[in-house]
Protein backbone atom coordinates (compact mmCIF):
# COMPACT_ATOMS: atom_id res chain seq x y z
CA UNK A 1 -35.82 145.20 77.25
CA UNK A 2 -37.44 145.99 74.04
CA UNK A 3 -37.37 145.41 70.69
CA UNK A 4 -37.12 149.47 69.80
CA UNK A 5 -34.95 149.90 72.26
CA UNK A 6 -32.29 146.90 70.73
CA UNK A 7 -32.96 148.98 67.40
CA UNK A 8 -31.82 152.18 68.42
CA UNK A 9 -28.49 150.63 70.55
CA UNK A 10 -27.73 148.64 66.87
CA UNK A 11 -27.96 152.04 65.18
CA UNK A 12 -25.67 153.91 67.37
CA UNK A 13 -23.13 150.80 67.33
CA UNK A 14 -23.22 150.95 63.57
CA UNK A 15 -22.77 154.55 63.11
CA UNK A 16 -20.66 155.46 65.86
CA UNK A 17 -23.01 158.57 65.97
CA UNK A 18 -26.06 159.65 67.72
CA UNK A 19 -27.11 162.25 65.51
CA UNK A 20 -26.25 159.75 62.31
CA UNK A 21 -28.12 156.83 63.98
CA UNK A 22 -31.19 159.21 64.76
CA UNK A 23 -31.33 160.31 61.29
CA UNK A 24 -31.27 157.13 59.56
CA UNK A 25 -34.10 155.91 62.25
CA UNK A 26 -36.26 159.13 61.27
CA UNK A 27 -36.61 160.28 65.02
CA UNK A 28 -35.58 163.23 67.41
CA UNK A 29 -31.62 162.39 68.85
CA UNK A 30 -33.34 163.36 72.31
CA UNK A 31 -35.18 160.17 72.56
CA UNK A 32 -32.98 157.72 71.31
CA UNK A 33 -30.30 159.04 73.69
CA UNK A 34 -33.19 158.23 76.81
CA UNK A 35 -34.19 155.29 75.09
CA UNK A 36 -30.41 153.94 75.52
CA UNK A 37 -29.99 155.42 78.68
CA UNK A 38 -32.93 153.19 80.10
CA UNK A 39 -31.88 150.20 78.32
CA UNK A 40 -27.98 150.64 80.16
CA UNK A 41 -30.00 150.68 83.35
CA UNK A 42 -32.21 147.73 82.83
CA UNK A 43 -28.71 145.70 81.66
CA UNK A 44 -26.66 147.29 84.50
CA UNK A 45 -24.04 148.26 82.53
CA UNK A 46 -22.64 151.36 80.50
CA UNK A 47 -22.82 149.97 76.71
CA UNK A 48 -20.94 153.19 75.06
CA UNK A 49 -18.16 155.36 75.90
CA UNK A 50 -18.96 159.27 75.16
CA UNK A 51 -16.91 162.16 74.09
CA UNK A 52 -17.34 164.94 72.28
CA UNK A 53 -15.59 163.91 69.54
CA UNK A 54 -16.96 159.72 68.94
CA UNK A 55 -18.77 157.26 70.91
CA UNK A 56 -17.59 153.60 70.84
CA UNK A 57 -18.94 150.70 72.39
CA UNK A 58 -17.74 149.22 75.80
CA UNK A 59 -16.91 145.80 76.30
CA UNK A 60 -20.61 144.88 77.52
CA UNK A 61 -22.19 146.87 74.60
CA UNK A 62 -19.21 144.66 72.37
CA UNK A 63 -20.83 142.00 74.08
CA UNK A 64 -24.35 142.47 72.88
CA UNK A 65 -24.13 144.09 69.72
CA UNK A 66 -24.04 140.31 68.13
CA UNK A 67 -27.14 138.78 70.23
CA UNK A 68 -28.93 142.30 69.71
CA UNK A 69 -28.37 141.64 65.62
CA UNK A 70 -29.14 138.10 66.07
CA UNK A 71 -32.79 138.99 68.06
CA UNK A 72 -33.46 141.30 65.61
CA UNK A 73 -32.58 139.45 62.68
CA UNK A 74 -34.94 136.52 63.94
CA UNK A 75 -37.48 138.62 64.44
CA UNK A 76 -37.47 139.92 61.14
CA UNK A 77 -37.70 136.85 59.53
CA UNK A 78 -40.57 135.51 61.87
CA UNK A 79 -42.67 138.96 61.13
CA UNK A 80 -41.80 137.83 57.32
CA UNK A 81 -42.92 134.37 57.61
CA UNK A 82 -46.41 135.32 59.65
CA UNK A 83 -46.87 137.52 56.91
CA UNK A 84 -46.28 135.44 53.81
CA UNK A 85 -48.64 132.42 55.64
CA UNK A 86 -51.48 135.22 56.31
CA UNK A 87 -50.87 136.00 52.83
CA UNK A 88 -51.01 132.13 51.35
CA UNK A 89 -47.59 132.31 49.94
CA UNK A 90 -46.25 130.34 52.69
CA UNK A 91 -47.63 127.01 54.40
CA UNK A 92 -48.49 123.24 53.78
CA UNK A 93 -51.78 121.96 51.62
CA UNK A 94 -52.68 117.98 51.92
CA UNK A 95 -53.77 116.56 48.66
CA UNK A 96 -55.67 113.67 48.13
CA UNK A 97 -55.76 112.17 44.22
CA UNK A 98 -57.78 109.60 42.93
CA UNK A 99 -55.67 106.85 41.25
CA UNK A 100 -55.11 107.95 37.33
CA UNK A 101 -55.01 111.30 38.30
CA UNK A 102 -51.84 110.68 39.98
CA UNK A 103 -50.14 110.10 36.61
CA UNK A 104 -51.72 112.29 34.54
CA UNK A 105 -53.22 115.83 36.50
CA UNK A 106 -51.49 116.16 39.64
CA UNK A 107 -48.03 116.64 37.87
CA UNK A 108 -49.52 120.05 35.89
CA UNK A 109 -51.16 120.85 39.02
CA UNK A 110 -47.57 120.31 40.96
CA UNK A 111 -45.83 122.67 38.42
CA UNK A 112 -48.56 125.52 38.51
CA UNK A 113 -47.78 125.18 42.23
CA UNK A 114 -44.76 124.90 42.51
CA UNK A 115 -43.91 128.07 39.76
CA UNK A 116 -46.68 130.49 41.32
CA UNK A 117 -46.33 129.64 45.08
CA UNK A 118 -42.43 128.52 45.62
CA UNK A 119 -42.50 128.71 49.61
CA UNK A 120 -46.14 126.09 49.57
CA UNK A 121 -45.29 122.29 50.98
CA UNK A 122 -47.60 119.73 49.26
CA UNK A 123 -48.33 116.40 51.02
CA UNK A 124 -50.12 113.36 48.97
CA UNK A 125 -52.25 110.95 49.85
CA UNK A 126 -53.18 109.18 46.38
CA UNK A 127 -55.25 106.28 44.97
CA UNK A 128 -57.99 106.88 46.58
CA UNK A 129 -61.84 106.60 44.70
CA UNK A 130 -64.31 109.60 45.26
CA UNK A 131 -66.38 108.45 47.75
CA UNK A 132 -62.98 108.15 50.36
CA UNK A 133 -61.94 112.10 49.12
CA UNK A 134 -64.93 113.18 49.64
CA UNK A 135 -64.78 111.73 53.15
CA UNK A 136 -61.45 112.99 53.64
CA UNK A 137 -62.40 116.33 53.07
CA UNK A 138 -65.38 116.04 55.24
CA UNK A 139 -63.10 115.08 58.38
CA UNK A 140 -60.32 117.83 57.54
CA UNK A 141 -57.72 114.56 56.70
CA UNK A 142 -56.91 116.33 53.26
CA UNK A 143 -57.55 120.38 51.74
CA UNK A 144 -57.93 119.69 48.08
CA UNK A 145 -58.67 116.84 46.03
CA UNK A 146 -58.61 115.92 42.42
CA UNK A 147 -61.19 113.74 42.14
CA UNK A 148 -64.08 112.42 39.93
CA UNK A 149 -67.54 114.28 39.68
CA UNK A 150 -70.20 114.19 40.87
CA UNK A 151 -69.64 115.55 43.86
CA UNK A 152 -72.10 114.68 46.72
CA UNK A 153 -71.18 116.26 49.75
CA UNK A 154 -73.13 119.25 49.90
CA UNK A 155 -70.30 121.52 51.73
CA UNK A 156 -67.97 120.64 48.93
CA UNK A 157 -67.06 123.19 46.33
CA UNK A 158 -65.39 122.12 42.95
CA UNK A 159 -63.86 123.05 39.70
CA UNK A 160 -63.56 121.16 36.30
CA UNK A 161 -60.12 120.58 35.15
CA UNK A 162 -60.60 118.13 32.49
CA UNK A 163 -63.01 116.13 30.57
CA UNK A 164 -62.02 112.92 29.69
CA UNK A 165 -62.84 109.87 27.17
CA UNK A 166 -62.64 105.84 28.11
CA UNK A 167 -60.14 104.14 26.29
CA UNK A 168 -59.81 100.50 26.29
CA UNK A 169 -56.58 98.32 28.22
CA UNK A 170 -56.77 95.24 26.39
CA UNK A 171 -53.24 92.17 27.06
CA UNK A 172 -50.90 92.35 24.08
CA UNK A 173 -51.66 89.21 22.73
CA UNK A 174 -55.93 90.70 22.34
CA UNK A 175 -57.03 90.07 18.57
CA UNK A 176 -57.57 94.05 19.12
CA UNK A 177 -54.23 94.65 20.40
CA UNK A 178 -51.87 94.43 16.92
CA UNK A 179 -54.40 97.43 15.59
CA UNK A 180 -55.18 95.97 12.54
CA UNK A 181 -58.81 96.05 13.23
CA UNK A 182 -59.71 99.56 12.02
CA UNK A 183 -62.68 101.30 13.41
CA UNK A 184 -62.58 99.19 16.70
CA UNK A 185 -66.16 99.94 18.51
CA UNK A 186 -67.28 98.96 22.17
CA UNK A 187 -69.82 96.66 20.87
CA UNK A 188 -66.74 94.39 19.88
CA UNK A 189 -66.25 92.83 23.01
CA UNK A 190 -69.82 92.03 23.93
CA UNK A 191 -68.07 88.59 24.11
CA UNK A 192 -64.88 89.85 26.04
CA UNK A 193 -64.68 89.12 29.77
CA UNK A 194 -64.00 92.29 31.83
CA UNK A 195 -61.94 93.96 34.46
CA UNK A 196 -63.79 96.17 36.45
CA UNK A 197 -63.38 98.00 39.44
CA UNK A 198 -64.63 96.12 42.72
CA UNK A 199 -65.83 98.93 45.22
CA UNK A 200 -69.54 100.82 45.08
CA UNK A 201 -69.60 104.22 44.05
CA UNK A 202 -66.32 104.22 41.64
CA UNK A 203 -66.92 106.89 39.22
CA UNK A 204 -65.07 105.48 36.52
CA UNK A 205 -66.75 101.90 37.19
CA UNK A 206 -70.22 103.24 36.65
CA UNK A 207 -69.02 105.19 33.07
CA UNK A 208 -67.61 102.41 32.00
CA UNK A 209 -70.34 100.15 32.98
CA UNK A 210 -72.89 103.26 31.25
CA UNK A 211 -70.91 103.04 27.97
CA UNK A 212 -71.13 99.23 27.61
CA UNK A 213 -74.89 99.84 28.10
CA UNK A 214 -75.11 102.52 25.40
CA UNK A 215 -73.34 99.67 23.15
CA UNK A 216 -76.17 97.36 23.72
CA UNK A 217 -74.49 94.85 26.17
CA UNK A 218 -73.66 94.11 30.22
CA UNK A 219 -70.14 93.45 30.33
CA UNK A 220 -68.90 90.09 31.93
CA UNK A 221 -67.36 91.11 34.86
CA UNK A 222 -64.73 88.10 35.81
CA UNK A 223 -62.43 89.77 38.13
CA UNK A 224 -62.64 92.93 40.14
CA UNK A 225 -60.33 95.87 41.52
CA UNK A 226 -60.31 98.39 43.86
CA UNK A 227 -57.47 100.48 42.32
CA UNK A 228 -56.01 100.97 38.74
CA UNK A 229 -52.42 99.42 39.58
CA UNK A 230 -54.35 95.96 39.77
CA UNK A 231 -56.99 96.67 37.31
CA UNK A 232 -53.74 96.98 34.95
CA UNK A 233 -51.84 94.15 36.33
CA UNK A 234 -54.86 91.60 35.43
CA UNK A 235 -55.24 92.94 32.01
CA UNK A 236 -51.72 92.72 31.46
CA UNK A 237 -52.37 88.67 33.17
CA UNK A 238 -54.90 88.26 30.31
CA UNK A 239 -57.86 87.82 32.01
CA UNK A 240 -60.03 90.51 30.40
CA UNK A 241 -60.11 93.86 29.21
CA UNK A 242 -61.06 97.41 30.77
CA UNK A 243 -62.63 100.47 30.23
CA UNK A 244 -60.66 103.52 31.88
CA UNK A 245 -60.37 107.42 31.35
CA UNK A 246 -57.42 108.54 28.86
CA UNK A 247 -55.11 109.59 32.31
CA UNK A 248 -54.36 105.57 31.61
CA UNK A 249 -52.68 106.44 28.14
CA UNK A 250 -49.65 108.15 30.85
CA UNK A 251 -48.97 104.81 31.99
CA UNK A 252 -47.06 101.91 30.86
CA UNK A 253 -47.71 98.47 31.88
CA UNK A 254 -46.24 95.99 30.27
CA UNK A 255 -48.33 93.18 28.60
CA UNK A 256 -51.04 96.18 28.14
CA UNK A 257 -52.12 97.85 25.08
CA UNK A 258 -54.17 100.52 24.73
CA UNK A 259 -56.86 101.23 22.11
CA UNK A 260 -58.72 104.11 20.89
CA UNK A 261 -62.74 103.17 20.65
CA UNK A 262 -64.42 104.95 17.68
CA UNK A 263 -67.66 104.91 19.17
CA UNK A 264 -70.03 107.81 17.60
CA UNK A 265 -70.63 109.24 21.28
CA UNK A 266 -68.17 108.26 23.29
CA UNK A 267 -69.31 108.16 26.83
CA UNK A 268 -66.95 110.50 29.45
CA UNK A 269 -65.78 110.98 32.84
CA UNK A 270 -64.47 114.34 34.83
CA UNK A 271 -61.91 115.12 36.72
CA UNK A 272 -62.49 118.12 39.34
CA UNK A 273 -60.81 119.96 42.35
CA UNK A 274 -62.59 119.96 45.07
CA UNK A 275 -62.55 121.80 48.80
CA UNK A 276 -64.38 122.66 51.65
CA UNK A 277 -66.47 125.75 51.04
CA UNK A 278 -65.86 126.81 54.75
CA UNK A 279 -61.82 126.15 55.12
CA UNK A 280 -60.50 129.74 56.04
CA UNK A 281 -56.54 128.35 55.16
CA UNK A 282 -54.85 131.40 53.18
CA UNK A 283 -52.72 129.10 51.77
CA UNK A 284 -55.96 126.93 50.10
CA UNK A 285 -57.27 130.35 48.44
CA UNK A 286 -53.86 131.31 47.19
CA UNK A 287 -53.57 127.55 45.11
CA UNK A 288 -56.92 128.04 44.12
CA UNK A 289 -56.17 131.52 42.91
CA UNK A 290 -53.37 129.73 40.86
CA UNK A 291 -55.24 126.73 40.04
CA UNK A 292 -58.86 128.00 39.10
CA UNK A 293 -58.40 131.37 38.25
CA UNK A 294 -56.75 130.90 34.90
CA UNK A 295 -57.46 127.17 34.81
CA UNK A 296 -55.18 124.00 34.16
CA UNK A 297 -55.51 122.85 30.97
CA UNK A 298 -58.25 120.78 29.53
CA UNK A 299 -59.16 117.93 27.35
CA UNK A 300 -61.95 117.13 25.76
CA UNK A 301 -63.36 114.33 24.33
């Protein structure tokens, strides 16, 4: 049995005509007449009654005019859905996010998504520092990433979504935190302790560590992190203070203010997508297209 074949029998059961139903299928009546002649034979069974005047179906062709709409029906759909996943409107893209840009990036990049490319599935795997998206990539755990430049990993490509200052988290009870201090610089807590982040490599740890350089001190590092939740949750303990990108400003902690530095050159961090060069995924170029081709917004410092 074939699929043509289940075509033309659906096309004389809906006309009730084999001159009408070989018209509307834009062939000769000749071979749609053989065509359901062979598939009678193959099914054993007469599936119309002929006259001169009407043809109607027979209790077997009664019998498979549903399934026959059914088959073709599903096959429709399935010739639709290869098509829209060789196209990249359709399919499933694994994101992994580096902490703040949780709060602040990946819900534009969601919406962007989500507007231009209804029928694409997003899974996230968030919180995680550079280094680990990088790896990620590397071992095909993730497809994109919105991570923190620079990027090592040589079969890595990228794009710049945003450039971002540090702002300071200080408790609410800091001498800093009523805002009554005007012009607040980083040099003013040369004698503050600091929360930093614990694990090597952490973009935002090294920025933050550069800009407290470039004010002339080595912050006192008394407790460390390895993601922002905690980072947050000891500066709202009062143990110390921290330097993190403005994505932070998205996020309210309780017991944490947050204060605008008016340093003269304010030192800055990036936040990037980044992919394999080589992944082939339609689905990947499609987001990109959407993502990269007219850009997310950005923010400068």
């Amino acid at each position: 049995m074939e699929t043509r074949q289940l075509r033309y029998f659906v096309a004389v059961a809906e006309t009730r005509h084999f001159g009408r139903a070989a018209e509307a299928l834009r062939i000769a009546q000749s071979p749609l007449s053989q065509a359901i002649r062979q598939l009678e034979s193959q099914l054993g069974a007469p599936l119309f009654e002929r006259t001169t005047r009407r043809v109607d179906l027979t209790a077997a062709g009664e019998a498979l005019l549903p399934e026959a709409v059914r088959i073709l029906a599903s096959l429709d759909a399935a010739r639709d859905q290869v098509g829209r996943v060789a196209a990249g409107a359709l399919g499933r893209l694994r994101v992994g996010a580096t902490g703040l840009a949780t709060y602040r990036h990946v819900p534009e990049l969601v919406r962007r998504l989500t507007a231009e490319l209804p029928g694409l599935a997003l899974t996230f795997t968030t919180d995680m520092l550079t280094p680990g998206l990088e790896t990620a990539l590397a071992e095909h755990r993730i497809d994109l990433a919105v991570l923190r430049p620079p990027v090592s990993d040589p079969g890595l490509d990228h794009h710049l979504l945003a450039r971002e200052h540090l702002v300071l988290a200080v408790p609410s009870g800091h001498r800093l935190a009523s805002g009554l201090m005007s012009g607040p610089r980083l040099a003013d807590l040369a004698d503050d302790d600091f929360v930093v982040y614990a694990p090597p490599g952490s973009v935002v740890g090294e920025a933050a560590a550069r800009a407290c350089r470039a004010a002339g001190f080595t912050p006192r590092r008394t407790h460390e992190a390895d993601q922002t939740s905690i980072v947050l949750a000891l500066v709202a303990a009062g143990v110390g203070v921290a330097l993190l990108p403005s994505s932070v400003l998205a996020v309210a902690v309780e017991g944490v203010r947050y204060v605008e530095l008016e340093d003269p050159d304010p030192v800055t961090t990036d936040v990037a997508l980044a992919w394999r060069r080589d992944d082939p995924q339609p689905a990947l170029a499609r987001a990109l297209a959407v993502l990269c081709g007219t850009g997310l917004r950005q923010e400068t410092a």
